[in-house]
N, C-alpha and C. Protein backbone atom coordinates (compact mmCIF):
# COMPACT_ATOMS: atom_id res chain seq x y z
N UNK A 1 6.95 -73.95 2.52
CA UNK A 1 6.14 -72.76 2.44
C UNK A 1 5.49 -72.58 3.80
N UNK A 2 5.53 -71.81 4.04
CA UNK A 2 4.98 -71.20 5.61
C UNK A 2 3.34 -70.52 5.64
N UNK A 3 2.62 -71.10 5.81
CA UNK A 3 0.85 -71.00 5.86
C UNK A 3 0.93 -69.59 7.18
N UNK A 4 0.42 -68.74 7.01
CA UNK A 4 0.18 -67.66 8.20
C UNK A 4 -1.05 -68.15 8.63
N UNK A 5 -1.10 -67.45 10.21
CA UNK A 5 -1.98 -67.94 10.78
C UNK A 5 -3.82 -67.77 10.56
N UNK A 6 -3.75 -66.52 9.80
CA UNK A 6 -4.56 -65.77 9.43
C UNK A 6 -5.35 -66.37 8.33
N UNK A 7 -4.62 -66.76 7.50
CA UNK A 7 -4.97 -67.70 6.10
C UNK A 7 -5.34 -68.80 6.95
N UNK A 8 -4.91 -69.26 7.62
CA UNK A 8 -5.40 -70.90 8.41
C UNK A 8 -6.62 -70.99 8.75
N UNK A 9 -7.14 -69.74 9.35
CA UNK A 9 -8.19 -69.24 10.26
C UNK A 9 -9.52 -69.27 9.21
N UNK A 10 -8.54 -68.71 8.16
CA UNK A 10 -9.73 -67.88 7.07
C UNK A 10 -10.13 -69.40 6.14
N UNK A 11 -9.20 -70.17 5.68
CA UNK A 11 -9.85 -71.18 4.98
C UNK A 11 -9.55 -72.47 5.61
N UNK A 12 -10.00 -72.91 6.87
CA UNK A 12 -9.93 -73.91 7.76
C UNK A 12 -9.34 -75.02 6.94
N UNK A 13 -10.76 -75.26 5.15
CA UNK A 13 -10.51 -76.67 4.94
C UNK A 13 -9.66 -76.43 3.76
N UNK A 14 -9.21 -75.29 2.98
CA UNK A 14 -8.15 -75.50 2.26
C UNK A 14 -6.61 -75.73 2.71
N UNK A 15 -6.04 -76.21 1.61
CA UNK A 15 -4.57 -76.45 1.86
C UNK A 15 -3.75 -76.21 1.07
N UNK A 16 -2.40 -75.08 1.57
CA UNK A 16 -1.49 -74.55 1.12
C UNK A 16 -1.11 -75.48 0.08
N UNK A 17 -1.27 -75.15 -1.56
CA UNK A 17 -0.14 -76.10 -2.39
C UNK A 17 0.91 -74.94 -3.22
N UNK A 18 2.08 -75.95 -3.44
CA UNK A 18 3.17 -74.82 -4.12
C UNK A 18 3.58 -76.08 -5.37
N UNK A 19 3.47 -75.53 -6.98
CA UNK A 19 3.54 -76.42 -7.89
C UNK A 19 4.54 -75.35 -8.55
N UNK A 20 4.98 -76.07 -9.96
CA UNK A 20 5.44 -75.14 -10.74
C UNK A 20 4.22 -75.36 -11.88
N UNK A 21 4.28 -73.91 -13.01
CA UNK A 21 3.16 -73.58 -13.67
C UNK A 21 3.84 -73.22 -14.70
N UNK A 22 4.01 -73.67 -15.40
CA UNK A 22 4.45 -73.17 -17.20
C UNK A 22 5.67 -72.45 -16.96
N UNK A 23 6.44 -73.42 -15.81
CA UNK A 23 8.41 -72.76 -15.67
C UNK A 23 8.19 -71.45 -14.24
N UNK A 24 7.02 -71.24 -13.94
CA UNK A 24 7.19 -70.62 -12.57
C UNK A 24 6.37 -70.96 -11.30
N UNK A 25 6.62 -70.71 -10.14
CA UNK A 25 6.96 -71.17 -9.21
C UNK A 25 5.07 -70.72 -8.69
N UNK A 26 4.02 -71.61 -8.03
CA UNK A 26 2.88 -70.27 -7.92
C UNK A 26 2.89 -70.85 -6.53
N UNK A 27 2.10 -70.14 -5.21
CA UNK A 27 1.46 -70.58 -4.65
C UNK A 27 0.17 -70.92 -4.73
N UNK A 28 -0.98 -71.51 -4.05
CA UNK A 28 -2.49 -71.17 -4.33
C UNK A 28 -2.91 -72.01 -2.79
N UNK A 29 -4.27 -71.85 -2.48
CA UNK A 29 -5.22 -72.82 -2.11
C UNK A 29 -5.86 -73.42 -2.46
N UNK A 30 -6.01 -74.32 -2.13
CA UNK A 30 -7.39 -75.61 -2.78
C UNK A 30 -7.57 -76.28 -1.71
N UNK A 31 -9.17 -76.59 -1.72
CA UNK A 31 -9.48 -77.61 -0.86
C UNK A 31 -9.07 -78.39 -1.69
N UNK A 32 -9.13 -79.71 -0.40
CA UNK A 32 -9.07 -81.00 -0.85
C UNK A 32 -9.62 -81.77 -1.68
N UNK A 33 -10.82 -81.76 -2.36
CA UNK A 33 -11.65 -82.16 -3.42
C UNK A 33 -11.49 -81.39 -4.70
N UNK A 34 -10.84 -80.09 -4.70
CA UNK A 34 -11.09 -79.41 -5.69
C UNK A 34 -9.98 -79.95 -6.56
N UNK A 35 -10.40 -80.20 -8.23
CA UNK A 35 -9.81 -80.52 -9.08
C UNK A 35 -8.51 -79.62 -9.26
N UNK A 36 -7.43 -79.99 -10.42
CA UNK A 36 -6.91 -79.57 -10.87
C UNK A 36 -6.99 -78.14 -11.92
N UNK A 37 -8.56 -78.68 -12.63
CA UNK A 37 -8.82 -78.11 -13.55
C UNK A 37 -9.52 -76.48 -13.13
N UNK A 38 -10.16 -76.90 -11.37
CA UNK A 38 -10.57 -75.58 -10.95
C UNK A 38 -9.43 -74.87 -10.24
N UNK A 39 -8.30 -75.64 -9.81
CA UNK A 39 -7.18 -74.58 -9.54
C UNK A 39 -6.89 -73.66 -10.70
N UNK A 40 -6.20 -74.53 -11.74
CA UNK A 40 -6.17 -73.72 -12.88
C UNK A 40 -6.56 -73.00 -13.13
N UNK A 41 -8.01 -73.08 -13.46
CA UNK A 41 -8.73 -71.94 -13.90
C UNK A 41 -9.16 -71.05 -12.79
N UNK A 42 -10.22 -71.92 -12.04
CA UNK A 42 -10.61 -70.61 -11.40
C UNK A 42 -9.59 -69.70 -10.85
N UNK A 43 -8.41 -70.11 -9.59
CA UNK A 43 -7.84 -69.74 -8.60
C UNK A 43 -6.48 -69.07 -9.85
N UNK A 44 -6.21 -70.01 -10.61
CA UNK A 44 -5.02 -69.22 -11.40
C UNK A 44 -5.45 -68.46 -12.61
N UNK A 45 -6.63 -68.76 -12.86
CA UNK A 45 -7.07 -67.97 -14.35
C UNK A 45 -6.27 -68.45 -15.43
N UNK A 46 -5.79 -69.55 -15.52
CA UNK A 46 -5.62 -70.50 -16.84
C UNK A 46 -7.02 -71.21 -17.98
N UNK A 47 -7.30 -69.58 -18.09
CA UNK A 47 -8.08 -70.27 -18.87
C UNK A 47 -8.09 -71.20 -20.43
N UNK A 48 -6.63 -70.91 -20.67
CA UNK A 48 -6.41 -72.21 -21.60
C UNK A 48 -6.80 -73.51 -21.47
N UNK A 49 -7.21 -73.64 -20.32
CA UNK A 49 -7.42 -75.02 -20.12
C UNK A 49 -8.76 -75.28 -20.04
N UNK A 50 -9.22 -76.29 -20.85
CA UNK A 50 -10.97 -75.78 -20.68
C UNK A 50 -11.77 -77.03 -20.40
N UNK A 51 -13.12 -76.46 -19.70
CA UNK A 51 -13.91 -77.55 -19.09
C UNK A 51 -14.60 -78.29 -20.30
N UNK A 52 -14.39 -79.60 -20.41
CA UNK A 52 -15.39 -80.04 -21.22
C UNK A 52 -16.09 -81.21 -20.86
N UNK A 53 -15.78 -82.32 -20.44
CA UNK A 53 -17.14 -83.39 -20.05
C UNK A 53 -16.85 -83.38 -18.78
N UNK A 54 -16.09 -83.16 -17.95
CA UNK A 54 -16.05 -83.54 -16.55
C UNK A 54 -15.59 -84.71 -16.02
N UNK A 55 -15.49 -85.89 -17.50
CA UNK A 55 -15.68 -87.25 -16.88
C UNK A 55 -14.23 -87.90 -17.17
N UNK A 56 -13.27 -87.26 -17.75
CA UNK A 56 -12.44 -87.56 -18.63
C UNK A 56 -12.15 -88.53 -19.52
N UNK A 57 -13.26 -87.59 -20.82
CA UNK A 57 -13.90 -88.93 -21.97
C UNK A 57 -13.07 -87.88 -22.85
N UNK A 58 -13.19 -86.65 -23.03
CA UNK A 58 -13.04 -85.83 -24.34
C UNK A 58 -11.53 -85.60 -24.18
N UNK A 59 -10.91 -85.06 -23.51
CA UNK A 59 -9.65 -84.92 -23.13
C UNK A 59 -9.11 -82.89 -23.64
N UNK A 60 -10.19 -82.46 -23.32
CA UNK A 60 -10.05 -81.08 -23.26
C UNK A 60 -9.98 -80.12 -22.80
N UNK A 61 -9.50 -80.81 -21.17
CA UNK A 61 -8.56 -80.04 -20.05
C UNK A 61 -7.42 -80.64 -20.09
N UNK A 62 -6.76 -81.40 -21.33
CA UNK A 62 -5.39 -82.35 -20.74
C UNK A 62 -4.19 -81.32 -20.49
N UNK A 63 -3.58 -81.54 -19.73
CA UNK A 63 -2.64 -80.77 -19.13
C UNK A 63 -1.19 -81.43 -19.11
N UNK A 64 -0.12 -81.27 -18.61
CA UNK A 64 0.70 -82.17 -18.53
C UNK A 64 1.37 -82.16 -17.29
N UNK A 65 1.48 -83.19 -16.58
CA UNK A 65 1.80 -83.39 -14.90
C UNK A 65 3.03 -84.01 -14.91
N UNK A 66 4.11 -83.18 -14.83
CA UNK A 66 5.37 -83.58 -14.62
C UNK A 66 5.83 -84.42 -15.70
N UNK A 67 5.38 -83.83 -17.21
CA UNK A 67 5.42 -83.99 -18.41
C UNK A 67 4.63 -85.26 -19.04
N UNK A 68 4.06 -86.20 -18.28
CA UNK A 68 2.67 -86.92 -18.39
C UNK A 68 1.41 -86.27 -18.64
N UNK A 69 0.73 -86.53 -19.61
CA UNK A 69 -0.42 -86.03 -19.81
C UNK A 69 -1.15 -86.85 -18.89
N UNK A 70 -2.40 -85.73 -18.62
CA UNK A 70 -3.62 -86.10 -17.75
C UNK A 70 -4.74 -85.21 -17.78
N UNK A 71 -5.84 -86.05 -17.65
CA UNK A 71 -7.28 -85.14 -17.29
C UNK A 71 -7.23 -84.40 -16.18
N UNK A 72 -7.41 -82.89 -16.34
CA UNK A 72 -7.17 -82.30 -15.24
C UNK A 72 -8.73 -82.24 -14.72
N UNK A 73 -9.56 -82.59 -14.86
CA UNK A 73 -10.83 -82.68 -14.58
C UNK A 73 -10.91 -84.11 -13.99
N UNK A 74 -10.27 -84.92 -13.47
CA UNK A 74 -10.41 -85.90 -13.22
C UNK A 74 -9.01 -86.11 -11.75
N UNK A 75 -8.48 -84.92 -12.31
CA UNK A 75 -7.40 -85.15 -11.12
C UNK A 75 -7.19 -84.04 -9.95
N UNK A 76 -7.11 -84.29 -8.39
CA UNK A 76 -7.26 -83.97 -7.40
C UNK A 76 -6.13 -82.62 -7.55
N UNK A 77 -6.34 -80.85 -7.31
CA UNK A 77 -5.21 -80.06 -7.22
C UNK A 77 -4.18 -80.49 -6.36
N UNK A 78 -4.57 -80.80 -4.97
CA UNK A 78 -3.44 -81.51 -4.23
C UNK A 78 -2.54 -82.26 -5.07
N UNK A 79 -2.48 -83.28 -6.07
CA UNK A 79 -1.70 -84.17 -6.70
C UNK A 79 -0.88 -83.23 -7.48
N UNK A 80 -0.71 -82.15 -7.62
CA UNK A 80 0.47 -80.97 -8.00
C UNK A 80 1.32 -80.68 -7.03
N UNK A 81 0.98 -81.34 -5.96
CA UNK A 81 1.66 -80.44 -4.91
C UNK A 81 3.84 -80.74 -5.04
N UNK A 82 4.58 -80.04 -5.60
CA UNK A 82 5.81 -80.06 -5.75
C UNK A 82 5.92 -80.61 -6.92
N UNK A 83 4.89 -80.47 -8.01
CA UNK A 83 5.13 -80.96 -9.29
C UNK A 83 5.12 -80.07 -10.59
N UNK A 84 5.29 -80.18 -11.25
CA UNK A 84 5.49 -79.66 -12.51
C UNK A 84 4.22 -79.39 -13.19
N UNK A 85 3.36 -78.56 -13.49
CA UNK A 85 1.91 -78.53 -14.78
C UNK A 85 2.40 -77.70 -15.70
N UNK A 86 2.17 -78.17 -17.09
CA UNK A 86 2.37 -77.39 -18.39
C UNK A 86 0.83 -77.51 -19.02
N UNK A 87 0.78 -75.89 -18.93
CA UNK A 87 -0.36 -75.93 -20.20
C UNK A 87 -0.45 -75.40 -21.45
N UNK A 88 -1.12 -75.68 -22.38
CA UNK A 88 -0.12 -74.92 -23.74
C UNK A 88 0.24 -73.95 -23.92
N UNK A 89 0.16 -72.51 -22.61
CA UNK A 89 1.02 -71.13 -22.48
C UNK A 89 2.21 -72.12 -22.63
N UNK A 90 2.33 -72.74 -21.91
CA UNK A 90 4.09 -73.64 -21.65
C UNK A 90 4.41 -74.29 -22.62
N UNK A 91 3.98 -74.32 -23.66
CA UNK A 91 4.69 -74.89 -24.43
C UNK A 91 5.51 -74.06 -25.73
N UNK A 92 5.10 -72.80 -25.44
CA UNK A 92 5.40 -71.60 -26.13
C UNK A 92 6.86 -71.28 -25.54
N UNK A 93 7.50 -70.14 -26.39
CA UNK A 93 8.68 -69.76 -25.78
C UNK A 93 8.76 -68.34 -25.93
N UNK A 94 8.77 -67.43 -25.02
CA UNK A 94 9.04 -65.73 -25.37
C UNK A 94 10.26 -66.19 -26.27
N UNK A 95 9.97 -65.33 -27.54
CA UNK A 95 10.48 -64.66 -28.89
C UNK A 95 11.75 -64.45 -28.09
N UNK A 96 13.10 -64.45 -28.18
CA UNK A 96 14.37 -64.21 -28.13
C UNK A 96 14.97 -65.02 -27.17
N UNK A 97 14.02 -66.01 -26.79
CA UNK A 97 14.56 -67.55 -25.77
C UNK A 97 15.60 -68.18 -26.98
N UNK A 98 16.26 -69.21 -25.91
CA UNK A 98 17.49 -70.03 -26.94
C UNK A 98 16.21 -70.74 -27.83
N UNK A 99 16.38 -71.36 -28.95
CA UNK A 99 15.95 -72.01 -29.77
C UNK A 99 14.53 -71.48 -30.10
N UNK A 100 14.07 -70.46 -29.76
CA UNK A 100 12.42 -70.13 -29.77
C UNK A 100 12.74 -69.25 -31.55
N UNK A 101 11.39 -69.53 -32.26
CA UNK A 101 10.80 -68.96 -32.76
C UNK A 101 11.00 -67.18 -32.89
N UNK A 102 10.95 -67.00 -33.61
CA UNK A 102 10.35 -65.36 -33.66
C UNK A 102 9.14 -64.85 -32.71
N UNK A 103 7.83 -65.78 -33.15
CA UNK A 103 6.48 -65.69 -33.11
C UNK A 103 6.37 -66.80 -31.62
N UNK A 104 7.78 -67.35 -31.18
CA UNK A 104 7.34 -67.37 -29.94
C UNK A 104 6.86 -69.08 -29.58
N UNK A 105 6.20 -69.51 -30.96
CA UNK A 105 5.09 -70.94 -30.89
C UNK A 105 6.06 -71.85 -30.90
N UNK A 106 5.80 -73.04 -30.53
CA UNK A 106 6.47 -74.49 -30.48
C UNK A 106 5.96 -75.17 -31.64
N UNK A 107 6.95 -75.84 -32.66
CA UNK A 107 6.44 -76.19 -33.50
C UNK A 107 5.91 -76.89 -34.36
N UNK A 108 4.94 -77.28 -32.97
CA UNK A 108 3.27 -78.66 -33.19
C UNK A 108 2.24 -76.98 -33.37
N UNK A 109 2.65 -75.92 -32.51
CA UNK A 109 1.56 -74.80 -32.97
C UNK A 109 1.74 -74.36 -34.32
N UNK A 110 2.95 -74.44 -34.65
CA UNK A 110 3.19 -73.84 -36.14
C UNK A 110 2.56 -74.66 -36.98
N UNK A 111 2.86 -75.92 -36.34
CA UNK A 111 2.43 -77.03 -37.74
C UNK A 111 0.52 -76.74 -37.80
N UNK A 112 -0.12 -77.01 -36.50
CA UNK A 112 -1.36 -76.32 -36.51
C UNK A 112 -1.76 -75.35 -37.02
N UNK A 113 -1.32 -74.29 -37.02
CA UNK A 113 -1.77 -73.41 -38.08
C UNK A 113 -1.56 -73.48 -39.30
N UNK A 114 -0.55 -73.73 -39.59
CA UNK A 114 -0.04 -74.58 -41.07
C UNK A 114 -0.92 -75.41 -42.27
N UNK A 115 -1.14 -76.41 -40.99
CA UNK A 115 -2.55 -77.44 -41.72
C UNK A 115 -4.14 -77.42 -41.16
N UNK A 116 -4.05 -75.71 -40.73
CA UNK A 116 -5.53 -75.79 -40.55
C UNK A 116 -6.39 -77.01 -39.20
N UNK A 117 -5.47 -77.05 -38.58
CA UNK A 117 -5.45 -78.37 -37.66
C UNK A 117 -7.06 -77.90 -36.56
N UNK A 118 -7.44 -76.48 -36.67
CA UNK A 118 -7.80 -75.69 -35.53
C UNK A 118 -9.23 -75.56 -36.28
N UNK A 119 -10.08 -75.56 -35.77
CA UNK A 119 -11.26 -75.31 -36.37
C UNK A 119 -12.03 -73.90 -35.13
N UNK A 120 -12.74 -74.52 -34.21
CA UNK A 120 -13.58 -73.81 -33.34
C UNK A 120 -12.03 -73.84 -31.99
N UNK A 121 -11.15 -74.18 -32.22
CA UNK A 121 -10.29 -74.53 -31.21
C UNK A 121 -10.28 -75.16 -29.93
N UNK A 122 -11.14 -75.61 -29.47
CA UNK A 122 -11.37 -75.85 -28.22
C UNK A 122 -10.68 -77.14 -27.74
N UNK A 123 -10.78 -77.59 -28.38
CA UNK A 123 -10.25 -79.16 -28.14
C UNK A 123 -8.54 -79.11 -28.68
N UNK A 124 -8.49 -78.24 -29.14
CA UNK A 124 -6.64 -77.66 -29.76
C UNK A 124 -5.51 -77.63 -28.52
N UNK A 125 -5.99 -77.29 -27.22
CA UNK A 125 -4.75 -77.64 -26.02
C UNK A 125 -4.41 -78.96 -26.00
N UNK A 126 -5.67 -79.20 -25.85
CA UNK A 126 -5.17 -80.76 -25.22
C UNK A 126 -4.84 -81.76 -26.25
N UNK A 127 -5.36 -81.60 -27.46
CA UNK A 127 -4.60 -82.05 -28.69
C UNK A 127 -3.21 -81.89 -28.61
N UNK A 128 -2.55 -80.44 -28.81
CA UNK A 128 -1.65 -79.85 -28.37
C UNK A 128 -0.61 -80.64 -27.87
N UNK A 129 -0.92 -80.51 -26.51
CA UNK A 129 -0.04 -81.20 -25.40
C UNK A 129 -0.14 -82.65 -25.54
N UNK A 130 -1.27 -83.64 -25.50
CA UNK A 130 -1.18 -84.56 -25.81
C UNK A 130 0.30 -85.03 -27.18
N UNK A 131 0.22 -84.68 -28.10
CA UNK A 131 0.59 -84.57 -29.17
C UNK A 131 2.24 -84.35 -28.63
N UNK A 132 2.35 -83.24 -28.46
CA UNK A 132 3.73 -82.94 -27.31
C UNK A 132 4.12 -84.54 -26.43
N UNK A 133 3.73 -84.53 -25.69
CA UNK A 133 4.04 -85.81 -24.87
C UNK A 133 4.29 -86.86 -25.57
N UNK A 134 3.30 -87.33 -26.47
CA UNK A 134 3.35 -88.30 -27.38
C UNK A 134 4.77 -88.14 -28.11
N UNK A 135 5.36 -87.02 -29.13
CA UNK A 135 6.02 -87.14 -29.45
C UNK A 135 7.42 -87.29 -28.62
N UNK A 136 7.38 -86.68 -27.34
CA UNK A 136 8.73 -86.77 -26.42
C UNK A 136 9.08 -88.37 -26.53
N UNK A 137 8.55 -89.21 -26.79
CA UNK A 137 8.55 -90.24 -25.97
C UNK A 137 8.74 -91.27 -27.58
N UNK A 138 7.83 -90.85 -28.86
CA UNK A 138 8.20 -91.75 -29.98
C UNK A 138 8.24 -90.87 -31.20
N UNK A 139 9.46 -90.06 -31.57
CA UNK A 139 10.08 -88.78 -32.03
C UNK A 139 9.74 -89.09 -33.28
N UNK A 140 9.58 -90.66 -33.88
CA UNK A 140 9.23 -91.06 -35.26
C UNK A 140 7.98 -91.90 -35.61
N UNK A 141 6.92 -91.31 -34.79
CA UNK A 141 6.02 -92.46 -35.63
C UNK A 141 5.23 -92.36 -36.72
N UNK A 142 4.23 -93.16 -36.89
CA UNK A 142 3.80 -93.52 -38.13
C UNK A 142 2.35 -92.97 -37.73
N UNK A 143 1.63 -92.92 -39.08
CA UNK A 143 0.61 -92.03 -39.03
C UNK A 143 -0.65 -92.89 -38.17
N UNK A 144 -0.54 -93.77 -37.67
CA UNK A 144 -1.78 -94.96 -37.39
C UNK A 144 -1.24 -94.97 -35.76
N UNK A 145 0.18 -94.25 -35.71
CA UNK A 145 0.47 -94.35 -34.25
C UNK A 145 0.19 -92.90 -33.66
N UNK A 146 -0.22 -91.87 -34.21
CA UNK A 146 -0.44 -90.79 -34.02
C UNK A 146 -1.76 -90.38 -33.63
N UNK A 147 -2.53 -91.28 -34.88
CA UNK A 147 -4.37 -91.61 -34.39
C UNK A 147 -4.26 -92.31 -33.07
N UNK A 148 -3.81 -92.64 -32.89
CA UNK A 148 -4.13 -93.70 -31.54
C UNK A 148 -3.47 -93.00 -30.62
N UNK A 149 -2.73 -92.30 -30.34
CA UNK A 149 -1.97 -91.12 -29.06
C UNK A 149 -3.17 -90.57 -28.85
N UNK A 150 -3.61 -90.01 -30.17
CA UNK A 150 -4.84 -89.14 -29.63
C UNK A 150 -6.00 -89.13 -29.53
N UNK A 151 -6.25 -90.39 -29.43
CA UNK A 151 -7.16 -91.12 -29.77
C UNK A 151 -8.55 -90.72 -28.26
N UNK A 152 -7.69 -90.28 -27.36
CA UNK A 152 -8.40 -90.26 -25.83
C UNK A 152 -8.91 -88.39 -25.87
N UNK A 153 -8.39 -87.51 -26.80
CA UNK A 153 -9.07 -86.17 -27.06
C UNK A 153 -9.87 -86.23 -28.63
N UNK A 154 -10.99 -85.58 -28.25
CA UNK A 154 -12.03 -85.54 -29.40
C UNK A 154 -12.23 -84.05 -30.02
N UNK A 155 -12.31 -84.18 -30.94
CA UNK A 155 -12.61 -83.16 -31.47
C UNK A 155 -14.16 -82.83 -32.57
N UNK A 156 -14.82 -82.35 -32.66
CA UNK A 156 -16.07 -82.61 -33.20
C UNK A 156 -15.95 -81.22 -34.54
N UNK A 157 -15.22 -80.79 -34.94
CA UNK A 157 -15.07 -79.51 -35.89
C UNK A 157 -14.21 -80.21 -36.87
N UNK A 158 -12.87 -80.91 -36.73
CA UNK A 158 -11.87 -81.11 -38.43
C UNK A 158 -11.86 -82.56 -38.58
N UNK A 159 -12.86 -83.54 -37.84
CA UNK A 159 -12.53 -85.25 -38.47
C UNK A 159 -11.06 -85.42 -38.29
N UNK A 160 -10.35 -84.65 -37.44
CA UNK A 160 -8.90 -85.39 -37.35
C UNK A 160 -7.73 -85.86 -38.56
N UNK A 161 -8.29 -85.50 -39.59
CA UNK A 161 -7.41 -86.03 -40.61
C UNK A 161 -6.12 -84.39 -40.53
N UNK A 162 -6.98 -83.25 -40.25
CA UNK A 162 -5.73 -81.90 -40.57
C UNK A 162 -4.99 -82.31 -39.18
N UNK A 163 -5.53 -82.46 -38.08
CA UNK A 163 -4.62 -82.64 -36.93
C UNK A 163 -3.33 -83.95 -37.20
N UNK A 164 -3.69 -84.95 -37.23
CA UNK A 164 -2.68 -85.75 -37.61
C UNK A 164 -1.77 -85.43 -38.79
N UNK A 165 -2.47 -84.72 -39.64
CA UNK A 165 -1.38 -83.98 -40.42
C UNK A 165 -0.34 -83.06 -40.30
N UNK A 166 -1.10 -82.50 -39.09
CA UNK A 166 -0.12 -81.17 -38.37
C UNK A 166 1.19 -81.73 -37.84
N UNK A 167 0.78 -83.57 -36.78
CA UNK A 167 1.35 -83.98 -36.20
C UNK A 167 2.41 -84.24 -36.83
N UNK A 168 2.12 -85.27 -38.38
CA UNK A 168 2.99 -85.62 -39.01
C UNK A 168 3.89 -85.07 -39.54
N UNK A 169 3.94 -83.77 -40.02
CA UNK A 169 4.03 -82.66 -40.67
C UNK A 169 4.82 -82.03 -39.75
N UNK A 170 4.87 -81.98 -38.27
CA UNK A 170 5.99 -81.74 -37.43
C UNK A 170 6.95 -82.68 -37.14
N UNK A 171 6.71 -83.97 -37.11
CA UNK A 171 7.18 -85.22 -37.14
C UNK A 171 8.94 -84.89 -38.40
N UNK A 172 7.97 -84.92 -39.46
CA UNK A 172 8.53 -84.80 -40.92
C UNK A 172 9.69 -83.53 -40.70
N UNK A 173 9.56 -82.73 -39.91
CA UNK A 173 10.14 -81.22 -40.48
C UNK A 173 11.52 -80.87 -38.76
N UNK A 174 11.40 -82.59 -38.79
CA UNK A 174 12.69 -82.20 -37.58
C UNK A 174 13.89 -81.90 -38.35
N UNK A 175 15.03 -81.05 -38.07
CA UNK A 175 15.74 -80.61 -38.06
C UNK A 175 16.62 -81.55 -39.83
N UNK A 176 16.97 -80.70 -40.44
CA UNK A 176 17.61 -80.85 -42.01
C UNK A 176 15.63 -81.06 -42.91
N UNK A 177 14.64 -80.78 -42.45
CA UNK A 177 13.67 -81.06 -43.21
C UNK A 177 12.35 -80.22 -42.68
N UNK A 178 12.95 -78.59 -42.63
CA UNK A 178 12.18 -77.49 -42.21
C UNK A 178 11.11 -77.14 -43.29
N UNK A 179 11.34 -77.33 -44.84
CA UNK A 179 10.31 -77.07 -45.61
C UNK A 179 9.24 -77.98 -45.59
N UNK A 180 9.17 -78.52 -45.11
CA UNK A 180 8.06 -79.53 -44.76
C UNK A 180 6.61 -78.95 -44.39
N UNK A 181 6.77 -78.09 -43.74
CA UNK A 181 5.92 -76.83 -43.00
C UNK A 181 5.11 -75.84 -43.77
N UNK A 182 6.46 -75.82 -44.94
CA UNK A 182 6.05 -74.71 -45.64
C UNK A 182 4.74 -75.19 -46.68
N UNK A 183 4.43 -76.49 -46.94
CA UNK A 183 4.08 -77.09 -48.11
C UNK A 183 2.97 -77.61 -47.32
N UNK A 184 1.36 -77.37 -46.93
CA UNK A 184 0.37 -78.51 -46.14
C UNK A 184 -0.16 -78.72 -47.35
């Protein structure tokens, strides 16, 4: 990517980064200190992604960094630089994509709405994605392995019992076992 001279001039201490963002390509600036979570939002207006302790205790900016979940409040924007971020826009699919939905949702969102998984929502991305990652990686687990994936995002509105249900409940409804969904 080619920095003009003008931009150089104008933000001495930022630095050109080029990431991909939910399958497209963005440029932005960020200084060097500035989080992930304020590229996002502020500079890209992702506001799906939301501020919550700062410290990364709650896990309600988790994002996913080259399909690893992470506190984006805890991690430097520079550390995107030629990498991959999904936030739960990305985990959606425009309606007439190969394998997508009608309605578009991936279906840990379906199962969420399904079982009521969502209360005040806030803590629902990074559940979300967490949940996503988790499953890429152990396509069958058990309900005590599901508490503990998500064990690092909090939620203070459903006690976690509808979310792990959602989880399971998507778990349950892979492919020959779609009514699963239909029944919370």
């Amino acid at each position: 990517m080619s920095v003009s001279p003008a931009a150089s001039r104008e933000y001495p201490e930022r630095a050109a980064l080029r990431f991909v963002l939910n399958g497209r390509p963005v440029d932005v600036w960020a200084a060097p200190q500035e989080t992930l979570l304020a590229v996002l939002r502020d500079t890209l207006g992702a506001t799906e992604v939301k501020y919550g302790c700062g410290e990364g205790v709650c896990g309600t900016c988790t994002v996913l960094l080259d399909g690893a979940p992470i506190n984006a409040c805890l991690t430097l924007g520079v550390h995107a630089q030629g990498r991959t971020v999904t936030t739960v826009r990305g985990l959606a699919s425009p309606a007439g994509a190969t394998g997508a939905a009608a309605d578009g949702m991936h279906p840990l969102q379906r199962a969420f709405v399904a079982h009521e998984a969502a209360q005040c929502g806030f803590c629902t991305p990074g559940m979300l994605l967490t949940a996503y990652a988790f499953l890429e990686k152990h396509p069958h687990p058990t309900r005590a392995e599901i508490r503990a994936a998500l064990g690092g995002n909090l939620c203070r509105c459903t006690g976690y019992a509808r979310i792990v249900d959602a989880v399971e409940a998507c778990v349950r409804a892979r492919p020959g076992r779609e009514d699963v969904l239909r029944d919370p």
